[in-house]
Structure formats: structure tokens, C-alpha cells
PDB file of N, CA and C in Angstrom:
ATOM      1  N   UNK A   1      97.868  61.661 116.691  1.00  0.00           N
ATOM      2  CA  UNK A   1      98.566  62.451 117.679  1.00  0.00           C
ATOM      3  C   UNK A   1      97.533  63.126 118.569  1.00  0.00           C
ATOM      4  N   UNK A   2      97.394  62.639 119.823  1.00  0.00           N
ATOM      5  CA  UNK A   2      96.523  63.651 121.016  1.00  0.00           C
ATOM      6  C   UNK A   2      97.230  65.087 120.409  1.00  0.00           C
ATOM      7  N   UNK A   3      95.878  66.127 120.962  1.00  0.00           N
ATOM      8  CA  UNK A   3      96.205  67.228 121.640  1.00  0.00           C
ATOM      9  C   UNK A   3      96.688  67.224 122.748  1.00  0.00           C
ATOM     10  N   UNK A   4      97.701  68.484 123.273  1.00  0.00           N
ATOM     11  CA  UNK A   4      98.481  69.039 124.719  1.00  0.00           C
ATOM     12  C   UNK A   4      97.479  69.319 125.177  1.00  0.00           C
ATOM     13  N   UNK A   5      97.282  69.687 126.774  1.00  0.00           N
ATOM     14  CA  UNK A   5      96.519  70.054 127.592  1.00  0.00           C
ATOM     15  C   UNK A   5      96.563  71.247 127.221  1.00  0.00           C
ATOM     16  N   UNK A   6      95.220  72.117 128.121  1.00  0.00           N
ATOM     17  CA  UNK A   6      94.842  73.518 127.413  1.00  0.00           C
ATOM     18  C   UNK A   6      96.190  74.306 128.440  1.00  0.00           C
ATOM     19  N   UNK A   7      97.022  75.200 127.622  1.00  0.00           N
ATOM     20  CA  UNK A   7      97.822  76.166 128.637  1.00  0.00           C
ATOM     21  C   UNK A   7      98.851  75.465 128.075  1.00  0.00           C
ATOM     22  N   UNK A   8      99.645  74.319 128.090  1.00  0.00           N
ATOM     23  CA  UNK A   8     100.464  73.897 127.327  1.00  0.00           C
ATOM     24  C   UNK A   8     101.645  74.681 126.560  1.00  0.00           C
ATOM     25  N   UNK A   9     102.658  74.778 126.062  1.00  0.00           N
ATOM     26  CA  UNK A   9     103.149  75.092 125.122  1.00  0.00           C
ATOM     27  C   UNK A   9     103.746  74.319 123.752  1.00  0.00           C
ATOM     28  N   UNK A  10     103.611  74.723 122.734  1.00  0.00           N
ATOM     29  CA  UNK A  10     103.461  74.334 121.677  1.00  0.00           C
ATOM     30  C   UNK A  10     104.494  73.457 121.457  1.00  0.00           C
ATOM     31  N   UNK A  11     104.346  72.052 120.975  1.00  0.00           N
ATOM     32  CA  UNK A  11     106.091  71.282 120.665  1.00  0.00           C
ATOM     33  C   UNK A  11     106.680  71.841 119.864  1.00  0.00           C
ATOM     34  N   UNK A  12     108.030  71.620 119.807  1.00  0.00           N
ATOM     35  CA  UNK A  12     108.854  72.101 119.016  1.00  0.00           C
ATOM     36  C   UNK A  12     108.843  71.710 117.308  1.00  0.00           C
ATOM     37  N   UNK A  13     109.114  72.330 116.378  1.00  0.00           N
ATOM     38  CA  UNK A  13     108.796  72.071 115.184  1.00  0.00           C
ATOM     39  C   UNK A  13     109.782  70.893 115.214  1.00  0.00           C
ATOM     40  N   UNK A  14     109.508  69.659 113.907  1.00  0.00           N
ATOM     41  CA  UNK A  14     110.413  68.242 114.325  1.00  0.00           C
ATOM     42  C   UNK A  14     110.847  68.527 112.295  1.00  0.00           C
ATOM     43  N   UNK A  15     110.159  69.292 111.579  1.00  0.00           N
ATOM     44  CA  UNK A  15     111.070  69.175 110.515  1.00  0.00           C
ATOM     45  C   UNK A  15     111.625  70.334 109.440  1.00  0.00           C
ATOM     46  N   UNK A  16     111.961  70.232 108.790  1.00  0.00           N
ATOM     47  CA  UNK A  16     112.535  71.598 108.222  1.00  0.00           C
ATOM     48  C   UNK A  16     111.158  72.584 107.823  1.00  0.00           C
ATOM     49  N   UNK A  17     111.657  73.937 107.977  1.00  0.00           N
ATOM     50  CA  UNK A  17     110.540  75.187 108.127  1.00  0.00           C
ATOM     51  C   UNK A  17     109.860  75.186 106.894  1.00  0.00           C
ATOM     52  N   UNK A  18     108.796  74.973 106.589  1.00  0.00           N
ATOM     53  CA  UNK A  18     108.209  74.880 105.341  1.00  0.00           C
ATOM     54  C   UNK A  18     107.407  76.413 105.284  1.00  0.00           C
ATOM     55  N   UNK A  19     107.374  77.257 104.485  1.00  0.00           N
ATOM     56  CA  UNK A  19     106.048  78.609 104.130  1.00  0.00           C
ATOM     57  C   UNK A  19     107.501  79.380 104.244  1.00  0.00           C
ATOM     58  N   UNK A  20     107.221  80.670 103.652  1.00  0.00           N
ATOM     59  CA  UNK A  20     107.864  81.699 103.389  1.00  0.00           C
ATOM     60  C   UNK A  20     108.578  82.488 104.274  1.00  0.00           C
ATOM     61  N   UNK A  21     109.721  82.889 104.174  1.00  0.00           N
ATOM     62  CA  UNK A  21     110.524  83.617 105.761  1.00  0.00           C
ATOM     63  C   UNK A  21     109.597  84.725 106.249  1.00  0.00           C
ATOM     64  N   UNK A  22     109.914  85.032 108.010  1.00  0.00           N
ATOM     65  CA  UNK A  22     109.248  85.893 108.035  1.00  0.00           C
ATOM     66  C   UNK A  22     109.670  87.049 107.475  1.00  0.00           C
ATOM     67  N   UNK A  23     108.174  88.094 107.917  1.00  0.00           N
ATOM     68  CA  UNK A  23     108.330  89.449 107.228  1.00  0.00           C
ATOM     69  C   UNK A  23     109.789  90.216 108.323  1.00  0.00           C
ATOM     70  N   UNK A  24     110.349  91.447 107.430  1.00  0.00           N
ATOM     71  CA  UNK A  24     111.524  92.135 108.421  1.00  0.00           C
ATOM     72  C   UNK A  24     110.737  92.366 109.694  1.00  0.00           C
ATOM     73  N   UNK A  25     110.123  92.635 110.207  1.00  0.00           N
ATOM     74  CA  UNK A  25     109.538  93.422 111.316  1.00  0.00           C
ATOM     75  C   UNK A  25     109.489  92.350 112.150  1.00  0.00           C
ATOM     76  N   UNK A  26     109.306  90.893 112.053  1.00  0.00           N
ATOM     77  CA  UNK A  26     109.902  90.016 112.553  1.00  0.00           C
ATOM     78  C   UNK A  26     111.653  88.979 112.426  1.00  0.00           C
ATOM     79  N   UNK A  27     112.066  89.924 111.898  1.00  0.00           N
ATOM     80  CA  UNK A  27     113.518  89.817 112.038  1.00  0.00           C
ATOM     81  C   UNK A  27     113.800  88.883 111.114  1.00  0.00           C
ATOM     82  N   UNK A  28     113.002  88.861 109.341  1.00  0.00           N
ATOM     83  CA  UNK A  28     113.313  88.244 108.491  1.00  0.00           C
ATOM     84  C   UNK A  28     114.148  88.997 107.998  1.00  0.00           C
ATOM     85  N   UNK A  29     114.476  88.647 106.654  1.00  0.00           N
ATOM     86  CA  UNK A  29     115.366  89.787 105.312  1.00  0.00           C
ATOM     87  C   UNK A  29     114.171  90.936 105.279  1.00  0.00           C
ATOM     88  N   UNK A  30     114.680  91.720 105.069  1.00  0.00           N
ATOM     89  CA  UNK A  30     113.459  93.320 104.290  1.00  0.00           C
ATOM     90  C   UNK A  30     113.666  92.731 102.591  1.00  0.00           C
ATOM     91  N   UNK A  31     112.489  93.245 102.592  1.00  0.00           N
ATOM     92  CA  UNK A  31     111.590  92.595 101.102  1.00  0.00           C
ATOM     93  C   UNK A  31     112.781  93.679  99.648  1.00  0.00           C
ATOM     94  N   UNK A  32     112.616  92.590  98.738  1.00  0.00           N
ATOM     95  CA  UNK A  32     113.512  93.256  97.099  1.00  0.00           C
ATOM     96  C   UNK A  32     112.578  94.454  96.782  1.00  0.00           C
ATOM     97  N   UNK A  33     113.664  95.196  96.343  1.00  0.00           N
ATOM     98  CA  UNK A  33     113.134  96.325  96.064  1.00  0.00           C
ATOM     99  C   UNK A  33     113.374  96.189  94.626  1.00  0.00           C
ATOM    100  N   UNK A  34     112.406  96.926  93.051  1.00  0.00           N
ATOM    101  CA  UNK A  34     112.732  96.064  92.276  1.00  0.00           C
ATOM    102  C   UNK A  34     113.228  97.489  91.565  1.00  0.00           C
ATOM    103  N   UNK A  35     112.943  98.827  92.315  1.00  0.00           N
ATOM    104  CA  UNK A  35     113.247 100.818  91.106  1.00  0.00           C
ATOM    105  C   UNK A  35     111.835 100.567  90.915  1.00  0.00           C
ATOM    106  N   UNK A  36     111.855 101.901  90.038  1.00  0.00           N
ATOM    107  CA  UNK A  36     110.566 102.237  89.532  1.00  0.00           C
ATOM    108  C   UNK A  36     110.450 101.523  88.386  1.00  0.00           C
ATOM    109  N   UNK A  37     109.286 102.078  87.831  1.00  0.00           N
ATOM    110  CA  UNK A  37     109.343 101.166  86.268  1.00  0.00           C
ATOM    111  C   UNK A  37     109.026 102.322  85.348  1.00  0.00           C
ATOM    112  N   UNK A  38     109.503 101.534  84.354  1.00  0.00           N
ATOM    113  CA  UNK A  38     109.538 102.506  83.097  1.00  0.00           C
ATOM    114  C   UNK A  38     108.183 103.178  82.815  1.00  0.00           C
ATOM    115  N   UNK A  39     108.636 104.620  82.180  1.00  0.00           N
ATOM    116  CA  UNK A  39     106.998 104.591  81.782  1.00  0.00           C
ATOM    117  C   UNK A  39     106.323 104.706  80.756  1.00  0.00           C
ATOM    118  N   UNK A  40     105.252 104.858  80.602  1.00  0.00           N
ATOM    119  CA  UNK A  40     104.420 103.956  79.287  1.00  0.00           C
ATOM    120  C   UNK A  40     105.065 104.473  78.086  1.00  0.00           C
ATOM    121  N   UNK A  41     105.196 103.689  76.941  1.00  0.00           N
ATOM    122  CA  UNK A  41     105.226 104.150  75.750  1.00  0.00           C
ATOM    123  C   UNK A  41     104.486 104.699  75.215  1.00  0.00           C
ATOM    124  N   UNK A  42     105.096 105.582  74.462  1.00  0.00           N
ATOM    125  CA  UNK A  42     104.168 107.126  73.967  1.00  0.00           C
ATOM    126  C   UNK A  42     102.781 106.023  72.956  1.00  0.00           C
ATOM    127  N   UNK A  43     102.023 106.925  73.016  1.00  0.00           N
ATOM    128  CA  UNK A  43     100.881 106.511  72.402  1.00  0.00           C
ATOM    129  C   UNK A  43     100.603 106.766  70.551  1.00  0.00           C
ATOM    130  N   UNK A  44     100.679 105.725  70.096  1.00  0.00           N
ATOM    131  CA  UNK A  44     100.307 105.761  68.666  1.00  0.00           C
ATOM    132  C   UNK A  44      99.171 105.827  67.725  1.00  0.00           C
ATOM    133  N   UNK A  45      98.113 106.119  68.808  1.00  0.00           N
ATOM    134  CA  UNK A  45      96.788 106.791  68.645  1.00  0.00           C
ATOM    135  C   UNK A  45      96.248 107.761  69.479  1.00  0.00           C
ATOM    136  N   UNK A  46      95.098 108.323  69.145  1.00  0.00           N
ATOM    137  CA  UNK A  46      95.140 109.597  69.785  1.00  0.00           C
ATOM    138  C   UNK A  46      94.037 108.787  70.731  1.00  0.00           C
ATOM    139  N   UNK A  47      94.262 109.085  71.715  1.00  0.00           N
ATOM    140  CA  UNK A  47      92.996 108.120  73.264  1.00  0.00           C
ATOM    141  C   UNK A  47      92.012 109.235  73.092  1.00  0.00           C
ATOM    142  N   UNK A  48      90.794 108.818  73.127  1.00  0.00           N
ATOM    143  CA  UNK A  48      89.733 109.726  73.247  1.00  0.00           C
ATOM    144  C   UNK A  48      88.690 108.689  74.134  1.00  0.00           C
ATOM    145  N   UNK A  49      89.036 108.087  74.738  1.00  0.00           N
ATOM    146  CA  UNK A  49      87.820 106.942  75.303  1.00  0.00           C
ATOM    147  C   UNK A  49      87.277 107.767  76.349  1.00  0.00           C
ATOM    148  N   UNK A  50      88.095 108.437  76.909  1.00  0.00           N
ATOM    149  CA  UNK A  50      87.779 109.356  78.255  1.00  0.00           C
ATOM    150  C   UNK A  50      86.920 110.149  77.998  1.00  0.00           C
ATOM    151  N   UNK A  51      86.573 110.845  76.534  1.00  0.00           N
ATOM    152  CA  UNK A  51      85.979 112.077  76.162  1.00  0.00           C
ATOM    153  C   UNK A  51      84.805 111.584  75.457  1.00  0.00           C
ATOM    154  N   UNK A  52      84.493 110.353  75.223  1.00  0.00           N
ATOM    155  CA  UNK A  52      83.400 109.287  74.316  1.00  0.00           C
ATOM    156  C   UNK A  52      82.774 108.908  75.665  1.00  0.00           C
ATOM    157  N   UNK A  53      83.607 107.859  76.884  1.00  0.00           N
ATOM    158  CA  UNK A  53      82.835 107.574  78.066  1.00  0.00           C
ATOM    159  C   UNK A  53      82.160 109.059  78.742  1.00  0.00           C
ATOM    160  N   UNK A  54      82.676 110.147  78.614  1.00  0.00           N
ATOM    161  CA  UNK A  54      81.801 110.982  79.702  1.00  0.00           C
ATOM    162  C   UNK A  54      80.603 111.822  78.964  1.00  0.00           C
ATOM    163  N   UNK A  55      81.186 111.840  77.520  1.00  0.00           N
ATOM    164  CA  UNK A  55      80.298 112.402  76.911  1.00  0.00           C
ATOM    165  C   UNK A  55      78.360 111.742  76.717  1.00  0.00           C
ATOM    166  N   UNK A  56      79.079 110.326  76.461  1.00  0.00           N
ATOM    167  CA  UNK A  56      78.110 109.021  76.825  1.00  0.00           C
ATOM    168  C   UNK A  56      77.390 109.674  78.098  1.00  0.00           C
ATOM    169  N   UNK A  57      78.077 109.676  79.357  1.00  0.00           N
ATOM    170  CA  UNK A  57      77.398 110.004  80.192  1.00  0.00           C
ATOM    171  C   UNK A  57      76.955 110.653  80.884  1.00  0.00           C
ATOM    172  N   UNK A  58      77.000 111.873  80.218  1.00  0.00           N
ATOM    173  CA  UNK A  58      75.971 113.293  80.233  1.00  0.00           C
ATOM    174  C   UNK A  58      75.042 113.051  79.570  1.00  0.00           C
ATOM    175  N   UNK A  59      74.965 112.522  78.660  1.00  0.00           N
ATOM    176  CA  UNK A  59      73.509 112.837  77.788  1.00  0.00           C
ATOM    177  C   UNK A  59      72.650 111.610  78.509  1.00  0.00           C
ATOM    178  N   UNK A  60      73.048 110.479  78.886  1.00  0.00           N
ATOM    179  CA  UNK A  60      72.261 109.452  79.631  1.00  0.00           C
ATOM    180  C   UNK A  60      71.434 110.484  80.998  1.00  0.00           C
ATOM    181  N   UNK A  61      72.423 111.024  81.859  1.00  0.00           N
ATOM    182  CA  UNK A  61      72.066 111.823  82.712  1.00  0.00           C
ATOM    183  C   UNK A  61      71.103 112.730  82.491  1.00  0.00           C
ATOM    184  N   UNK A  62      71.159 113.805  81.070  1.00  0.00           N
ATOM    185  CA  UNK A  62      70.388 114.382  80.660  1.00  0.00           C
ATOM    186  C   UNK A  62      68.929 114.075  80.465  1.00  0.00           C
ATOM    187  N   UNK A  63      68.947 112.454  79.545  1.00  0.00           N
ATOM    188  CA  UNK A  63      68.197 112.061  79.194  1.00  0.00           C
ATOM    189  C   UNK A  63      66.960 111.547  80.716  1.00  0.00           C
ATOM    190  N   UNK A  64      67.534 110.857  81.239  1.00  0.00           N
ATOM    191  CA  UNK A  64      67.099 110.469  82.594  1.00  0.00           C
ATOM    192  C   UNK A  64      66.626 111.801  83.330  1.00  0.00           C
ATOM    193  N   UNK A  65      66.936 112.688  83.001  1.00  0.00           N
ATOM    194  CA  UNK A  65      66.232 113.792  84.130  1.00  0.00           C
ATOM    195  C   UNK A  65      64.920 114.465  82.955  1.00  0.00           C
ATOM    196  N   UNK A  66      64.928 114.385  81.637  1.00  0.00           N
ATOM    197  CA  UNK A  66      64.129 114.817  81.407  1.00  0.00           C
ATOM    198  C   UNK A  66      62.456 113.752  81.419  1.00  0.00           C
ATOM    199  N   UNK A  67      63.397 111.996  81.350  1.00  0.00           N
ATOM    200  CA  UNK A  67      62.056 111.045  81.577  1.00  0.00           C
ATOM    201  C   UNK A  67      61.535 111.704  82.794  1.00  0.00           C
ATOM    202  N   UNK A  68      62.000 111.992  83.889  1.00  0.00           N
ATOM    203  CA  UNK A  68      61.540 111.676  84.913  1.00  0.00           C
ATOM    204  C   UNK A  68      61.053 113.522  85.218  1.00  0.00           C
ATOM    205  N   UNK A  69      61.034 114.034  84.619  1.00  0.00           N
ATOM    206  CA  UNK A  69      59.938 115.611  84.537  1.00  0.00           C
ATOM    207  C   UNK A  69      59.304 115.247  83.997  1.00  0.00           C
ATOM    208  N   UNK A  70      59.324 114.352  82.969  1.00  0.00           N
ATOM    209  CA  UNK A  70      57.727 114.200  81.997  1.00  0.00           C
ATOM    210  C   UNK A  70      56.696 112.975  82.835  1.00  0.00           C
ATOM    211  N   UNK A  71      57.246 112.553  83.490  1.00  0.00           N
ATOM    212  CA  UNK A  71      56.560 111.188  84.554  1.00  0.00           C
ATOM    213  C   UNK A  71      56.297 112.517  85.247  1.00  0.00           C
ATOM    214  N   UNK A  72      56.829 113.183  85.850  1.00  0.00           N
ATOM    215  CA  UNK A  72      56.311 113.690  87.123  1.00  0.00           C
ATOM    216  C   UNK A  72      55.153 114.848  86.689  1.00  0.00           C
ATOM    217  N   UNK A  73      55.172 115.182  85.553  1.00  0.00           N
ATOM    218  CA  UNK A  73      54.464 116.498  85.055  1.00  0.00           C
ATOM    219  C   UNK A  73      53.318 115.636  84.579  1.00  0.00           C
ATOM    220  N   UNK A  74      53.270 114.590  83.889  1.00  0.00           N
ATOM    221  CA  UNK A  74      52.065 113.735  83.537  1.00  0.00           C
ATOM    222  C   UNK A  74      51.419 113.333  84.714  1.00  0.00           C
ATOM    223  N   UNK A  75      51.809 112.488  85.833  1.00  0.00           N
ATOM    224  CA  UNK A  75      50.781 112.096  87.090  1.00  0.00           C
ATOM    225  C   UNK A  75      50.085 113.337  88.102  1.00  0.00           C
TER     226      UNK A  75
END
């Protein structure tokens, strides 16, 4: 199939619309709405990962500031 000349307008589609309707804002359906969702089930352990990860990473922090006084106090 040639290309149309430049300026042209586009041929008409020749077979059924294939890809997804448009979005509403182009005058498709407005999208399913599905509610909220439930929310989490209560917890059957006690979560402490939050208080293990930060604790972890204070003392890394700690640790790292005291290498780097003893580098700087040694040179």
C-alpha cells in the first residue's frame, strides 16, 4: 500500500475497531468504579520490622560518623 501525499487525510478505517474504547473525556463509557477495599486483617504477630529496620539504621549512621572522625583525626 503507497503512502497519501503529505497534508492528506487519513483513509477511513476498512475493518472492525480493534484496541480498547476510548477514555470518557473522549466520549467513551467513564471507567468501573470497583468501592473501596477492605481493610487489612488484624495482625497475628506483633510487626516490629519498622523498629529493627531503623534501629539497624542508626547505629550504621553512628558507626559511619565515628570511622570517619577517626580517619580525619589520624591524617
Amino acid at each position: 500500500m503507497s503512502q497519501p501525499p503529505y497534508g492528506a487525510p487519513p483513509p477511513p478505517p476498512t475493518g472492525p475497531p480493534t484496541g480498547p474504547p476510548p477514555p470518557a473525556y473522549l466520549g467513551g463509557a467513564p471507567a468501573a468504579y470497583g468501592g473501596p477495599a477492605l481493610p487489612p486483617p488484624p495482625a497475628t504477630t506483633k510487626r516490629t520490622i519498622g523498629f529493627t529496620v531503623g534501629l539497624l539504621t542508626a547505629i550504621v549512621l553512628v558507626l559511619v560518623v565515628v570511622v570517619v572522625a577517626i580517619i580525619t583525626t589520624t591524617n
